[in-house]
Protein backbone atom coordinates (compact mmCIF):
# COMPACT_ATOMS: atom_id res chain seq x y z
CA UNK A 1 -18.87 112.75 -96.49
CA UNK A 2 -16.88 111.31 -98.95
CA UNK A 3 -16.35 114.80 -100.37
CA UNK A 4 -15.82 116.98 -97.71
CA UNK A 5 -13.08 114.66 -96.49
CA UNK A 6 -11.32 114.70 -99.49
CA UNK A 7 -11.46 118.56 -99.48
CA UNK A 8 -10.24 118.63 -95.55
CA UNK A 9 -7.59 116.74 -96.47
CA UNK A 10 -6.22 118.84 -99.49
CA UNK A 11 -6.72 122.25 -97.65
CA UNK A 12 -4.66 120.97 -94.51
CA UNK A 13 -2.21 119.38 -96.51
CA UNK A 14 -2.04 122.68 -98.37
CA UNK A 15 -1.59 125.15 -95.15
CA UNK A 16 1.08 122.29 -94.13
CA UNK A 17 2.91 122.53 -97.33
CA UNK A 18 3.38 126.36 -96.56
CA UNK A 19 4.28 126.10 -93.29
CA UNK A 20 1.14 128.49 -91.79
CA UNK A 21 -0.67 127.66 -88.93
CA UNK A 22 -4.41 127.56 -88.83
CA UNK A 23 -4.44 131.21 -86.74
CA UNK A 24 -1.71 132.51 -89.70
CA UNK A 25 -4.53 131.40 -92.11
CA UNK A 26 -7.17 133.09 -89.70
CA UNK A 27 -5.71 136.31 -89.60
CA UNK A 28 -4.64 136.55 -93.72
CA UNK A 29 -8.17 135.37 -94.92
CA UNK A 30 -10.04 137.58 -91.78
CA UNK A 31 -11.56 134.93 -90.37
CA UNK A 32 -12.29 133.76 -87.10
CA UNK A 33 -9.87 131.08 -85.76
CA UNK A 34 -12.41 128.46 -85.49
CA UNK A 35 -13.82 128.85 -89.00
CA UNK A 36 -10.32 127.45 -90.04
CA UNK A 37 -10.21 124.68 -87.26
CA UNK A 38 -14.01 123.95 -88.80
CA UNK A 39 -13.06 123.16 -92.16
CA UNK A 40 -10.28 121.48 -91.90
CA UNK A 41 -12.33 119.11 -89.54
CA UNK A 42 -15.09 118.61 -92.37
CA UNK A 43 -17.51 119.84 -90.10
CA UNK A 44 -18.66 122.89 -92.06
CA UNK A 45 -18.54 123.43 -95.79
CA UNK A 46 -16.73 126.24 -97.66
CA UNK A 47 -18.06 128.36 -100.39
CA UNK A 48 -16.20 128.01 -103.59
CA UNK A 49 -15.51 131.97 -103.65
CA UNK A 50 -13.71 131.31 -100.34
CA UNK A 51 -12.20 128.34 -101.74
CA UNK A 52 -10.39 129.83 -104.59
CA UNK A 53 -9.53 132.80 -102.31
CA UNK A 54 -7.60 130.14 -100.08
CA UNK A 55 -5.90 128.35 -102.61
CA UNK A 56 -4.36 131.76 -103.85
CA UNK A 57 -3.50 132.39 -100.43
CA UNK A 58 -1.49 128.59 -100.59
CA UNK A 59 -0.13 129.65 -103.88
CA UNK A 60 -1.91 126.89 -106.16
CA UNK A 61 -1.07 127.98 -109.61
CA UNK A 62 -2.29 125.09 -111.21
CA UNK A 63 -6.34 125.72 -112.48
CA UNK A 64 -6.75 121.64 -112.98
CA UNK A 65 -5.64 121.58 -109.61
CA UNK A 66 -7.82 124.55 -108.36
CA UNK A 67 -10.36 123.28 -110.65
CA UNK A 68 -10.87 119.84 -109.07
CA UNK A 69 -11.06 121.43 -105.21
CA UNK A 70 -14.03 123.66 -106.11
CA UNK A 71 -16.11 120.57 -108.33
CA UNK A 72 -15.40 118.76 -104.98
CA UNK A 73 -16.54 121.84 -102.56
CA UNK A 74 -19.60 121.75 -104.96
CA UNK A 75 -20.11 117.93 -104.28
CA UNK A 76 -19.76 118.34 -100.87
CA UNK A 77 -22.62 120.47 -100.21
CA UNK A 78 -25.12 118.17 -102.37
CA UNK A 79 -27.62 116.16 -100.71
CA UNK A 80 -26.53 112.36 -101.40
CA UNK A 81 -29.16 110.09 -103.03
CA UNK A 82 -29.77 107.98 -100.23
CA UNK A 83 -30.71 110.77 -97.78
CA UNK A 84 -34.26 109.90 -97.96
CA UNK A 85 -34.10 107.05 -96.64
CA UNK A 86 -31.56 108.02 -93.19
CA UNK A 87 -34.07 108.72 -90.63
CA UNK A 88 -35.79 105.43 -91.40
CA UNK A 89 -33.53 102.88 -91.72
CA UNK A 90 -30.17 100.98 -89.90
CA UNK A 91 -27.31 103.03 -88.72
CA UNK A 92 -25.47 106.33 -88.95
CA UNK A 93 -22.83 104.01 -89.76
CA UNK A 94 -24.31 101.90 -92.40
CA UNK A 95 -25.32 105.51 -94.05
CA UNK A 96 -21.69 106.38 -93.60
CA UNK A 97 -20.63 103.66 -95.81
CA UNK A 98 -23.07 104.69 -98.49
CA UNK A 99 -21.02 107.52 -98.96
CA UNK A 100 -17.91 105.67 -99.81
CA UNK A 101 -19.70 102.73 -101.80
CA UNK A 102 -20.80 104.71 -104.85
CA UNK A 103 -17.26 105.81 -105.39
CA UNK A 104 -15.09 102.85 -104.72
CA UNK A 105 -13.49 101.62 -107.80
CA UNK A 106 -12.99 97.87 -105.97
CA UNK A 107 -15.52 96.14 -103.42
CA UNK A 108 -15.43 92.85 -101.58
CA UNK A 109 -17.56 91.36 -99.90
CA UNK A 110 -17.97 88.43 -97.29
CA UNK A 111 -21.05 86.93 -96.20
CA UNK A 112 -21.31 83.56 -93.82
CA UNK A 113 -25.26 83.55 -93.05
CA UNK A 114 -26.82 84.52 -95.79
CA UNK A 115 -26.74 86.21 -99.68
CA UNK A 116 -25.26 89.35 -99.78
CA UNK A 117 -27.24 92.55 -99.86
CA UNK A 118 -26.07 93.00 -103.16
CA UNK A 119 -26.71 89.57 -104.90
CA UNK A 120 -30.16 89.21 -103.48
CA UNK A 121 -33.28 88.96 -105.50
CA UNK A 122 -35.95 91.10 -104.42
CA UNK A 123 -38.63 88.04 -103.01
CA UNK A 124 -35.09 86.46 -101.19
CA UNK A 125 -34.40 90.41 -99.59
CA UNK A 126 -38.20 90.54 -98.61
CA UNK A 127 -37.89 87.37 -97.08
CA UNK A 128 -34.83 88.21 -94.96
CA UNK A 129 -36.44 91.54 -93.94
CA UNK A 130 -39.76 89.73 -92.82
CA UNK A 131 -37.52 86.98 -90.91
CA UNK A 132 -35.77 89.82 -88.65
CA UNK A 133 -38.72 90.90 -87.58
CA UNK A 134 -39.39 93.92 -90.05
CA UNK A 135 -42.72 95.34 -90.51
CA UNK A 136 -44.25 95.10 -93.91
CA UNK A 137 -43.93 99.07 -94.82
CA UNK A 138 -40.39 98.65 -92.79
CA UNK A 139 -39.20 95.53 -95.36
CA UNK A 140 -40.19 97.25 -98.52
CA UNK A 141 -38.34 100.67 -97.36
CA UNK A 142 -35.34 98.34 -96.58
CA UNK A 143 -35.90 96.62 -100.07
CA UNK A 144 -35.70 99.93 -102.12
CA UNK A 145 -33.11 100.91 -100.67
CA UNK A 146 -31.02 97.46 -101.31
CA UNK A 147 -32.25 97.83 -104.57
CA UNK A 148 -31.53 101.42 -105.50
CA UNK A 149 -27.62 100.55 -104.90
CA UNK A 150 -27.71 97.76 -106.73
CA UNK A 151 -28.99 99.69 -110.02
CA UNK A 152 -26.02 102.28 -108.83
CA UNK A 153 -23.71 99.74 -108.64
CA UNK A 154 -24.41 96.34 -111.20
CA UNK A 155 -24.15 99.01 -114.28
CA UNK A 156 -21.13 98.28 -116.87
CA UNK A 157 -19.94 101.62 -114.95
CA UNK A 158 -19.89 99.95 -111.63
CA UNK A 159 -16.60 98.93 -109.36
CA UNK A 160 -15.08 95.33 -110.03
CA UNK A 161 -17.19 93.52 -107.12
CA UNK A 162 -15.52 90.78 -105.59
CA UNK A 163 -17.70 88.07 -102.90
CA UNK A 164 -17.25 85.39 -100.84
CA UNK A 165 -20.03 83.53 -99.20
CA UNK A 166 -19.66 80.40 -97.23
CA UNK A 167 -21.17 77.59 -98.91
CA UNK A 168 -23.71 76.98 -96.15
CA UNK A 169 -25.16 80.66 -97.41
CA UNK A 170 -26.22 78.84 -100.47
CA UNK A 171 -27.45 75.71 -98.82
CA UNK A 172 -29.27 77.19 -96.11
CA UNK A 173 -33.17 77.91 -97.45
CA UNK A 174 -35.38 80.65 -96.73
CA UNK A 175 -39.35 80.05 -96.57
CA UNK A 176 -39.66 78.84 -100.28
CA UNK A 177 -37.34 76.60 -102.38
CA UNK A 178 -38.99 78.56 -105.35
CA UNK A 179 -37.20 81.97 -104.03
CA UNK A 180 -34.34 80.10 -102.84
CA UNK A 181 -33.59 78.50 -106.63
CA UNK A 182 -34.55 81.49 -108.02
CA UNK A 183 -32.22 83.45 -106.02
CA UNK A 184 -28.96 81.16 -106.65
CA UNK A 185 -30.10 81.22 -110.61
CA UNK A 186 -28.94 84.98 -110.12
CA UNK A 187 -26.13 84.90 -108.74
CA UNK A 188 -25.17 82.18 -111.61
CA UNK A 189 -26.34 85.23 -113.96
CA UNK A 190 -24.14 87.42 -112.36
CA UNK A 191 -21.03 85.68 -112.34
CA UNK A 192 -21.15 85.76 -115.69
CA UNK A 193 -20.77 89.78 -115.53
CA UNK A 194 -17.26 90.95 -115.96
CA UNK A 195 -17.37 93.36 -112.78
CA UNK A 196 -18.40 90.23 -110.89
CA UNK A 197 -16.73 87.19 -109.00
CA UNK A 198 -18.38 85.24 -106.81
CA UNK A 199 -16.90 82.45 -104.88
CA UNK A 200 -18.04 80.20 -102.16
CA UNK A 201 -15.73 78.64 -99.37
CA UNK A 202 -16.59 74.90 -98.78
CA UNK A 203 -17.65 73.36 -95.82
CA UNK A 204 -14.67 71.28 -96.12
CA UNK A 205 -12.41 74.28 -95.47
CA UNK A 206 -13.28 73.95 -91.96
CA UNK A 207 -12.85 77.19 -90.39
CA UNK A 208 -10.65 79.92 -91.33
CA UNK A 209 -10.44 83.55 -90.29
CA UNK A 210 -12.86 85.72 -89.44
CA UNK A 211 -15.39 82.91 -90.74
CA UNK A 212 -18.26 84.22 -88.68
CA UNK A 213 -18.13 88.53 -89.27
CA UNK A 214 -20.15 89.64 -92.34
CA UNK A 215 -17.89 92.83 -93.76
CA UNK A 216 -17.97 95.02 -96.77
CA UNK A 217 -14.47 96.31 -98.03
CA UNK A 218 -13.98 99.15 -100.32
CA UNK A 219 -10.75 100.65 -102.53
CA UNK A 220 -10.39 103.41 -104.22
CA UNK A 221 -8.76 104.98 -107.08
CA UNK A 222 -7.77 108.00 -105.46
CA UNK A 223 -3.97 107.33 -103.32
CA UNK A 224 -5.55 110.04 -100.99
CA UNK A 225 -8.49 107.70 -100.30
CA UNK A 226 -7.82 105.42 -97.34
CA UNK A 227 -9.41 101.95 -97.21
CA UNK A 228 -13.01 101.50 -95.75
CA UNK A 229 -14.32 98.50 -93.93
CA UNK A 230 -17.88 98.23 -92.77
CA UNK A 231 -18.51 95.48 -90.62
CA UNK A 232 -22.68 94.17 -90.64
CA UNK A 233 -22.96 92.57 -87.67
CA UNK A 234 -21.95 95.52 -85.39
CA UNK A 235 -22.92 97.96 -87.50
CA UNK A 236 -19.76 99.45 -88.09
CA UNK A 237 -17.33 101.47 -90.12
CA UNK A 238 -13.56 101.71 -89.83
CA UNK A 239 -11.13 103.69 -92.12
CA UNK A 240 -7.61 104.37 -92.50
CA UNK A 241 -5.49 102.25 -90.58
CA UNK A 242 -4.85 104.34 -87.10
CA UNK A 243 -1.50 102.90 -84.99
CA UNK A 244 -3.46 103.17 -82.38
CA UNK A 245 -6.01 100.36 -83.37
CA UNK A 246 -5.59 96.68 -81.86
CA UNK A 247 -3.90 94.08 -84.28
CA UNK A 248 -5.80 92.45 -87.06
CA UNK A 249 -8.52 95.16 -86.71
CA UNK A 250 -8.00 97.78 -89.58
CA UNK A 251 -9.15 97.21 -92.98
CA UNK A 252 -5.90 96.71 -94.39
CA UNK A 253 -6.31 93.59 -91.85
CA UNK A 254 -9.67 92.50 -93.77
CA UNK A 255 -8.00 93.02 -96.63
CA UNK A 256 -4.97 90.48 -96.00
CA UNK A 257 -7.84 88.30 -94.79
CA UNK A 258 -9.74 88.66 -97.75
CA UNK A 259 -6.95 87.64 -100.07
CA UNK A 260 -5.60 84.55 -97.74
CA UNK A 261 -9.55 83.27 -98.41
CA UNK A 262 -9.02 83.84 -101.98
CA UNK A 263 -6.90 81.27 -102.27
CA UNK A 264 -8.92 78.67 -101.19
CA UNK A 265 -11.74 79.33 -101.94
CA UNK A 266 -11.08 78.49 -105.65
CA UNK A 267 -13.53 80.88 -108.66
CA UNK A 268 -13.95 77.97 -111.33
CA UNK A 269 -15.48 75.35 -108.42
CA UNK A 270 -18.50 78.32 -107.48
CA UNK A 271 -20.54 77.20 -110.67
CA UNK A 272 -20.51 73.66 -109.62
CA UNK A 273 -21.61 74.28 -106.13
CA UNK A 274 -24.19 76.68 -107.40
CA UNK A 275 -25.33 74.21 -109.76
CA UNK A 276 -25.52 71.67 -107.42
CA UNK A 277 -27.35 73.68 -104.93
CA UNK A 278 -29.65 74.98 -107.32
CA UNK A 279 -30.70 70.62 -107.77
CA UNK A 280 -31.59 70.63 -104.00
CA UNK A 281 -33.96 73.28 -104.22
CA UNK A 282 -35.87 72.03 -107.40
């Protein structure tokens, strides 16, 4: 998706750049109207021999340039990883995001109810699964997925990965104080990584904004890359920030938010309440 987006883009920013319409590029390339109307809407793919055909048609010169649209055409016909898994599990929404994730150069993450997907051990993830009411086969399908992005993502490779959990997350136990240590023994481990910062909001801070919606927020590297906000608890994903949507609600909104938590919810005290927690479950 991810892909194919990208490559929309570029094309119609391309035939804009020239000043043709999609019917002038119709008629030049002998195509039908709505093959045009189809790409440039990302709902078909285009073959690279079409591709560079186009771009000589748009007068690209430059064969970095030209070079970089076809490895993304390529791209955006492969099957992504987590395909396997899409008539299974969650959302078209959720799936959606997994597009984005693997490419997002920073994420940031807030979680009030519970560890993030992830931070989570694999017993604590089981244990969440089993609690909502998934069946066995169902949890461990849900489990290898969590844990196939987290090998994608945890690598020395990965994005910098920035979370926020309230501190009742790592107060509140699941079944067994044995998973429950065990689990906030990792995320101690993974503070430690570079890519990682974890930092927990105090009950003391009372509330503050958007304390009770679980979101994922991802940035690229790429300026022609909008934001992407995926929201857990409604199971959806927003990008780009349209006029159109209602104040506060586009992810350059969760992003403000994110920062204004930042602040006080302060990195060096998230050891000490870790630590501290870690006591209560021993």
């Amino acid at each position: 998706m991810l892909h194919r987006r990208r490559l929309r883009d570029r094309l119609r920013r391309l035939r804009e750049s020239c000043s043709f319409t999609q019917k002038d590029v119709a008629e030049a390339m002998d195509w039908s109207p709505s093959k045009v109307i189809r790409i440039e809407s990302g709902n078909v793919s285009i073959s690279v021999t079409d591709l560079r055909i186009l771009l000589q048609h748009y007068g690209v010169e430059d064969q970095a340039e030209v070079d970089e649209l076809v490895t993304t055409a390529r791209l955006a016909k492969m099957r992504p990883w987590w395909e396997k898994y899409k008539n299974n599990l969650d959302s078209p929404a959720f799936f959606a995001y997994l597009s984005y994730e693997g490419y997002a150069s920073i994420l940031r993450g807030f979680s009030p109810f519970r560890i993030p997907g992830l931070l989570q051990t694999e017993e604590y993830m089981t244990e969440i699964f089993e609690s909502g009411g998934a069946s066995e086969s169902g949890a461990l399908l849900r489990a290898e997925l969590r844990i196939e992005r987290q090998d994608r993502l945890m690598g020395p490779e990965g994005p910098q990965m920035n979370f926020i959990l309230d501190e009742s997350v790592i107060r509140r136990p699941v079944r067994s104080k044995g998973v429950m240590r065990r689990q906030l023994a990792h995320l101690l481990a993974l503070e430690e990584k570079p890519n990682i910062t974890i930092r927990v909001m105090e009950l003391s801070a009372g509330m503050y904004p958007r304390c009770f919606n679980p979101y994922l927020l991802l940035e690229f590297e790429s300026s022609e890359q909008d934001l992407v906000v995926y929201l857990e608890d409604n199971k959806t994903i927003k990008e780009g920030n349209a006029e159109d949507r209602p104040s506060g609600s586009s992810p350059s909104d969760y992003l403000e938010v994110f920062f204004g938590l930042e602040q006080i919810a302060h990195r060096e005290n998230a050891r000490d309440l870790l630590q501290r927690a870690i006591r209560e479950f021993t």
